[in-house]
C-alpha atoms as a PDB file:
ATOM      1  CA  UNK A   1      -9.929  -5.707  10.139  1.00  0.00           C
ATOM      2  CA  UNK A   2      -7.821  -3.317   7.956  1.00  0.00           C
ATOM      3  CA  UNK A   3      -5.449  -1.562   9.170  1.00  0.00           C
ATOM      4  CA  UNK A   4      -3.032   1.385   7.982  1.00  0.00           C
ATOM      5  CA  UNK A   5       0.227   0.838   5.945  1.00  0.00           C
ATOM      6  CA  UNK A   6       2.477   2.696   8.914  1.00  0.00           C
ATOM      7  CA  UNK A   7       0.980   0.211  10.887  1.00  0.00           C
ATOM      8  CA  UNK A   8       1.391  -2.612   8.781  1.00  0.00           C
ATOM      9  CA  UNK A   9       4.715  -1.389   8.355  1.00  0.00           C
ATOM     10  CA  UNK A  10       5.870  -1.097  12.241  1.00  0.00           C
ATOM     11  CA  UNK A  11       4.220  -4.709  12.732  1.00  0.00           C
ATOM     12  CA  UNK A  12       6.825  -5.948  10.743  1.00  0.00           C
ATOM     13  CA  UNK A  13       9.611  -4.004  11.059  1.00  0.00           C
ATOM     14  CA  UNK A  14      10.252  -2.256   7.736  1.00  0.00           C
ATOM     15  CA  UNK A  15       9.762   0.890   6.338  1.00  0.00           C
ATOM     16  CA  UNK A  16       6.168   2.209   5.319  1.00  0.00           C
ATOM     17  CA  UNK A  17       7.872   3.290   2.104  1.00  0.00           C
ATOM     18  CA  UNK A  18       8.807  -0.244   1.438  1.00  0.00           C
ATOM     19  CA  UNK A  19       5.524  -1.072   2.027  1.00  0.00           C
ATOM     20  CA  UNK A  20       4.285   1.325  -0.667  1.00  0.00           C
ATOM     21  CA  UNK A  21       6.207  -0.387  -3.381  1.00  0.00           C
ATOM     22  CA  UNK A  22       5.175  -3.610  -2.868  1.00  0.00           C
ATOM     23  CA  UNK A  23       1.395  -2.468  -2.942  1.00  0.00           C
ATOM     24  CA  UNK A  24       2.630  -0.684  -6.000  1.00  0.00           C
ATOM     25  CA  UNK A  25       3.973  -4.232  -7.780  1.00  0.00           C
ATOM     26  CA  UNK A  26       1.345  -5.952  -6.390  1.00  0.00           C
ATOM     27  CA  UNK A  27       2.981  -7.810  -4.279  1.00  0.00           C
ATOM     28  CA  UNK A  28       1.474  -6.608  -1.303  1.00  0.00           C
ATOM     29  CA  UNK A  29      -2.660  -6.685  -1.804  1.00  0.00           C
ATOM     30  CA  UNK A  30      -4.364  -3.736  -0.208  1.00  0.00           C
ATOM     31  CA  UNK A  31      -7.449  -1.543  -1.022  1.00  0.00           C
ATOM     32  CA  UNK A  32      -7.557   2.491  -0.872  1.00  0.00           C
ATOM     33  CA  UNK A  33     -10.907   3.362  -0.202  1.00  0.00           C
ATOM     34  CA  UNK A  34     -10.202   7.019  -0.056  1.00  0.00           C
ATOM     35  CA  UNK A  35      -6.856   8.549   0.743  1.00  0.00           C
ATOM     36  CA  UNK A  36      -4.722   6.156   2.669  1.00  0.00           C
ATOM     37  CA  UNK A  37      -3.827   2.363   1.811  1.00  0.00           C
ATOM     38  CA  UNK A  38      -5.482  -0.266   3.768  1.00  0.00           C
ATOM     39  CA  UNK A  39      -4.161  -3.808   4.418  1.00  0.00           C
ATOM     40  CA  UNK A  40      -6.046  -6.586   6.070  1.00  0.00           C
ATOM     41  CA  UNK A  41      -4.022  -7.247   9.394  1.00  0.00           C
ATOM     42  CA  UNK A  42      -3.979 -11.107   8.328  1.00  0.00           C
ATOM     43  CA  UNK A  43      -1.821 -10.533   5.157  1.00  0.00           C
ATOM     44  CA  UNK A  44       1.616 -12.411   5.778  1.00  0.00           C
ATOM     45  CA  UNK A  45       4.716 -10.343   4.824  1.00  0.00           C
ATOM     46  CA  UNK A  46       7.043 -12.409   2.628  1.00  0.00           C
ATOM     47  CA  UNK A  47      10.599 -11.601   2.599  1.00  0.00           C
ATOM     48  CA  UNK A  48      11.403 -13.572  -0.567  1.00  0.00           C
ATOM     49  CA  UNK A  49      15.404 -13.020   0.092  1.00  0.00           C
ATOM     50  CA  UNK A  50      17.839 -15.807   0.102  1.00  0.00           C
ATOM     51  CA  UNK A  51      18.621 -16.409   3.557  1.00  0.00           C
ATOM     52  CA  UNK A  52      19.524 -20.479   3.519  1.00  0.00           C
ATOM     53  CA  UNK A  53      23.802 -19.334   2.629  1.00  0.00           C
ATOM     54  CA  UNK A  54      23.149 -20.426  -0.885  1.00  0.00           C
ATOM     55  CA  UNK A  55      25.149 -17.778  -2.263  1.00  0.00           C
ATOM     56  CA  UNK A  56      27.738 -17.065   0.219  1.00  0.00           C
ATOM     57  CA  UNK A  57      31.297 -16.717  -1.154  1.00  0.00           C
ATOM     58  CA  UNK A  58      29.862 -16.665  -4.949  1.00  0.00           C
ATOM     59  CA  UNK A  59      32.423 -14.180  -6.060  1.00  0.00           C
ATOM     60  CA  UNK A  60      35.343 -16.350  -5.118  1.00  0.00           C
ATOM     61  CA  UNK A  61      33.639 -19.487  -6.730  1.00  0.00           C
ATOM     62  CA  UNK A  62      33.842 -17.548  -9.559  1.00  0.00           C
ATOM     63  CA  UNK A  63      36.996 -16.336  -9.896  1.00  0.00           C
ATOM     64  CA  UNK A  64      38.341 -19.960  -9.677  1.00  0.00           C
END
């Protein structure tokens, strides 16, 4: 079942707009069989941040 980008969107938590750029990249596969962007409801939403603390305190590893 497809379903609309707002929805798509509020499912998981970010902004339509967001949503619209990754579709744009490709990042995000939808089809637009008219007017509005549809995305199957199955399609996982990867966050590809860093989120493991990798980074944390870079700048002052740096300056050292």
């Amino acid at each position: 079942m497809f379903i609309t980008v707002s929805e798509y969107a509020k499912r998981h938590g970010v902004s339509p707009s967001t949503i619209r750029h990754r579709i744009a990249r490709g990042s995000t596969p939808a089809v637009k069989p008219g007017h509005d962007w549809l995305i199957d409801e199955d399609t996982p939403y990867i966050d590809g941040r860093e989120t493991s603390g990798k980074y944390k305190g870079w700048r002052k590893k740096e300056a050292e």
